[in-house]
C-alpha atoms as a PDB file:
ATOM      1  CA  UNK A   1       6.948   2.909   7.909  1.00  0.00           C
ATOM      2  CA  UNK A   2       5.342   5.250   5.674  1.00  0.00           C
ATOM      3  CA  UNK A   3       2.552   4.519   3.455  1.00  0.00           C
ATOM      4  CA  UNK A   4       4.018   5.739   0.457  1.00  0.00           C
ATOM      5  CA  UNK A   5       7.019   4.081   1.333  1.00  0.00           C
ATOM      6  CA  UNK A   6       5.418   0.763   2.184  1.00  0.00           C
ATOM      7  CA  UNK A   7       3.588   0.819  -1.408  1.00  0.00           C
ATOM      8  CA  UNK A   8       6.371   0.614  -2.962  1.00  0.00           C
ATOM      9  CA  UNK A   9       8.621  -1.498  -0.930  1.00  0.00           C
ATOM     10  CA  UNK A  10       6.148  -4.361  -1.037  1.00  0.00           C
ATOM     11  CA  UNK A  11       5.755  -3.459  -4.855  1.00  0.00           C
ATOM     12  CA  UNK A  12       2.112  -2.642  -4.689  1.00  0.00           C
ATOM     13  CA  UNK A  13       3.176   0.432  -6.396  1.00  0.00           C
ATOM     14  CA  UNK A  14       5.810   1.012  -8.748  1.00  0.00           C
ATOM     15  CA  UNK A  15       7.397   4.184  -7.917  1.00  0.00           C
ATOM     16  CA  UNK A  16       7.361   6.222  -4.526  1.00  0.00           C
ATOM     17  CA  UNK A  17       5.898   9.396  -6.516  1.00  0.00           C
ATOM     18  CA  UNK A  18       3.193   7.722  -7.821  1.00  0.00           C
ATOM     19  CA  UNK A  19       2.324   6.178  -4.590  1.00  0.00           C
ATOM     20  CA  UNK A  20       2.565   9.970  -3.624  1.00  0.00           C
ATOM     21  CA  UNK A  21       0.509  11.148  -6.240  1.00  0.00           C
ATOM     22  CA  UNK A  22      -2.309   8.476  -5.510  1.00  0.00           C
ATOM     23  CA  UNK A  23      -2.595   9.612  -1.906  1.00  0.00           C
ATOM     24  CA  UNK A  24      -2.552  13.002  -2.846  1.00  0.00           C
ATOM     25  CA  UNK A  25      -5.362  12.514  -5.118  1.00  0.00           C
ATOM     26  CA  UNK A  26      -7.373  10.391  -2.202  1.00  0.00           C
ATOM     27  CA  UNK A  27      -7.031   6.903  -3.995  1.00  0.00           C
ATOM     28  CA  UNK A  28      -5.583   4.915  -0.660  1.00  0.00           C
ATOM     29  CA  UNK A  29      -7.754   4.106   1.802  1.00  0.00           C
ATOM     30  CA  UNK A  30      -6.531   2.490   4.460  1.00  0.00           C
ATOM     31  CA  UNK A  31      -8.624   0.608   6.968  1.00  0.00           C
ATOM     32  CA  UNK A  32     -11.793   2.371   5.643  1.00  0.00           C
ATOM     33  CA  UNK A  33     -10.604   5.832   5.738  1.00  0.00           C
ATOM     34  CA  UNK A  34      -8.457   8.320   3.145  1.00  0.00           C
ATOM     35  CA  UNK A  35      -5.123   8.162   4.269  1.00  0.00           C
ATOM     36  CA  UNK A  36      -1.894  10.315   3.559  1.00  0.00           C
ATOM     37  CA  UNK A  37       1.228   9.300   2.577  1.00  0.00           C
ATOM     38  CA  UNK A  38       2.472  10.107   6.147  1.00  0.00           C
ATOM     39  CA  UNK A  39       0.591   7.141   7.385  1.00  0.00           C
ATOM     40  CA  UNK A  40       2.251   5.122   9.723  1.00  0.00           C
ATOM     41  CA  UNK A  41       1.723   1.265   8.491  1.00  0.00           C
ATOM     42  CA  UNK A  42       0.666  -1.262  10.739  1.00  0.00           C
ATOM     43  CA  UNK A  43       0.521  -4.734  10.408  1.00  0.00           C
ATOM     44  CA  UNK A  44      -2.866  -5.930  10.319  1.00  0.00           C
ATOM     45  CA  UNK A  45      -4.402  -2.583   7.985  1.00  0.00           C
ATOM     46  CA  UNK A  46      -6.701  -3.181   5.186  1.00  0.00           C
ATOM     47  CA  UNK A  47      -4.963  -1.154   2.087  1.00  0.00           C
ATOM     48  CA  UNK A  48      -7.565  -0.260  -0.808  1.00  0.00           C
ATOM     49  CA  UNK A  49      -5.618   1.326  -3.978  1.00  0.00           C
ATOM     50  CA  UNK A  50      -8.191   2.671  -6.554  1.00  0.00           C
ATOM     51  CA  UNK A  51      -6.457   3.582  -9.867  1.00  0.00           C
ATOM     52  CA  UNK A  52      -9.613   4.065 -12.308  1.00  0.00           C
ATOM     53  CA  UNK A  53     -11.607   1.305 -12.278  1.00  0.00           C
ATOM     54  CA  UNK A  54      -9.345  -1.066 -11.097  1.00  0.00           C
ATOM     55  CA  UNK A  55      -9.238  -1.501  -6.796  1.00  0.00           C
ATOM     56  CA  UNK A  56      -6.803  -3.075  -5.430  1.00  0.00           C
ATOM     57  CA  UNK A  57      -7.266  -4.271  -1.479  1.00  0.00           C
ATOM     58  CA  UNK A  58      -4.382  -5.987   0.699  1.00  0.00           C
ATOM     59  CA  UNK A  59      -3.918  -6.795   4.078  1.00  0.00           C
ATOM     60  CA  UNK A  60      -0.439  -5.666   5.219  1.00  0.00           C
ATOM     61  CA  UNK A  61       1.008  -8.897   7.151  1.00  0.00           C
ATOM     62  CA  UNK A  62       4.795  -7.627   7.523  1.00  0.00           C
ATOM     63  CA  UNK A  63       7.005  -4.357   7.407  1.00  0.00           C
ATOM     64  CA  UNK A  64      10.560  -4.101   6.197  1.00  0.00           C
ATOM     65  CA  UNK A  65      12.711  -1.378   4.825  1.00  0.00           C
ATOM     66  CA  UNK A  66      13.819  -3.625   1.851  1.00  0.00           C
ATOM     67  CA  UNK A  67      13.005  -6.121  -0.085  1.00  0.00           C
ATOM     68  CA  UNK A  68      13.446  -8.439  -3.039  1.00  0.00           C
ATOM     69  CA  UNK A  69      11.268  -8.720  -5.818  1.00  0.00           C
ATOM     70  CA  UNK A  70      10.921 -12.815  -4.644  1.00  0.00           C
ATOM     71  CA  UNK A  71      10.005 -11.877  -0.945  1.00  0.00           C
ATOM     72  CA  UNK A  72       8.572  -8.889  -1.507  1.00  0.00           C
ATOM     73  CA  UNK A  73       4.381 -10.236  -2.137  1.00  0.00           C
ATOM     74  CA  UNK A  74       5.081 -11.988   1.383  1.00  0.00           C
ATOM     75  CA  UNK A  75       4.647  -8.609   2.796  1.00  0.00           C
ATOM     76  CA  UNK A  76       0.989  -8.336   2.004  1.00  0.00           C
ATOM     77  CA  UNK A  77      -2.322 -10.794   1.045  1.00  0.00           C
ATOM     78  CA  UNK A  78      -4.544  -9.788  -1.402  1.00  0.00           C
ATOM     79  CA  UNK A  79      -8.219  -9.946  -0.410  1.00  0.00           C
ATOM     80  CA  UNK A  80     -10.923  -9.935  -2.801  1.00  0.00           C
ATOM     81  CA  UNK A  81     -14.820  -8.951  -1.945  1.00  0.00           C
END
């Protein structure tokens, strides 16, 4: 699944644009490195989502093409540093 697509499935992100816009402006990292909103999610990748001075990291721990607003924080674990 896409990143962009994954960001906002799994509500990390509200909208698909903005999770657009954020890669576009190089604030997703994902396993260390800048990623585009092409990237193909894996389970297992470290996300980081820097949005001024607020960062965001999550593990991504499952993938699906929809989910509820219940389920949908399953999809990911939130580390802190």
């Amino acid at each position: 699944m896409r990143l962009d697509k994954y960001l906002k499935v799994s509500r990390l992100v509200k909208r698909r644009t903005v999770a657009n816009e954020l890669c576009d402006a190089k604030h997703i990292d994902v396993n260390g490195k800048t990623a585009r909103a092409s990237y193909d999610v894996k389970i297992g990748d470290i996300i980081e989502i820097r949005v001024g001075s607020n960062v965001t990291k999550a593990k991504v721990l499952e993938i699906s093409e929809h989910a509820t607003k219940e389920n949908a924080s399953s999809m990911y674990q939130l580390l802190t540093d």
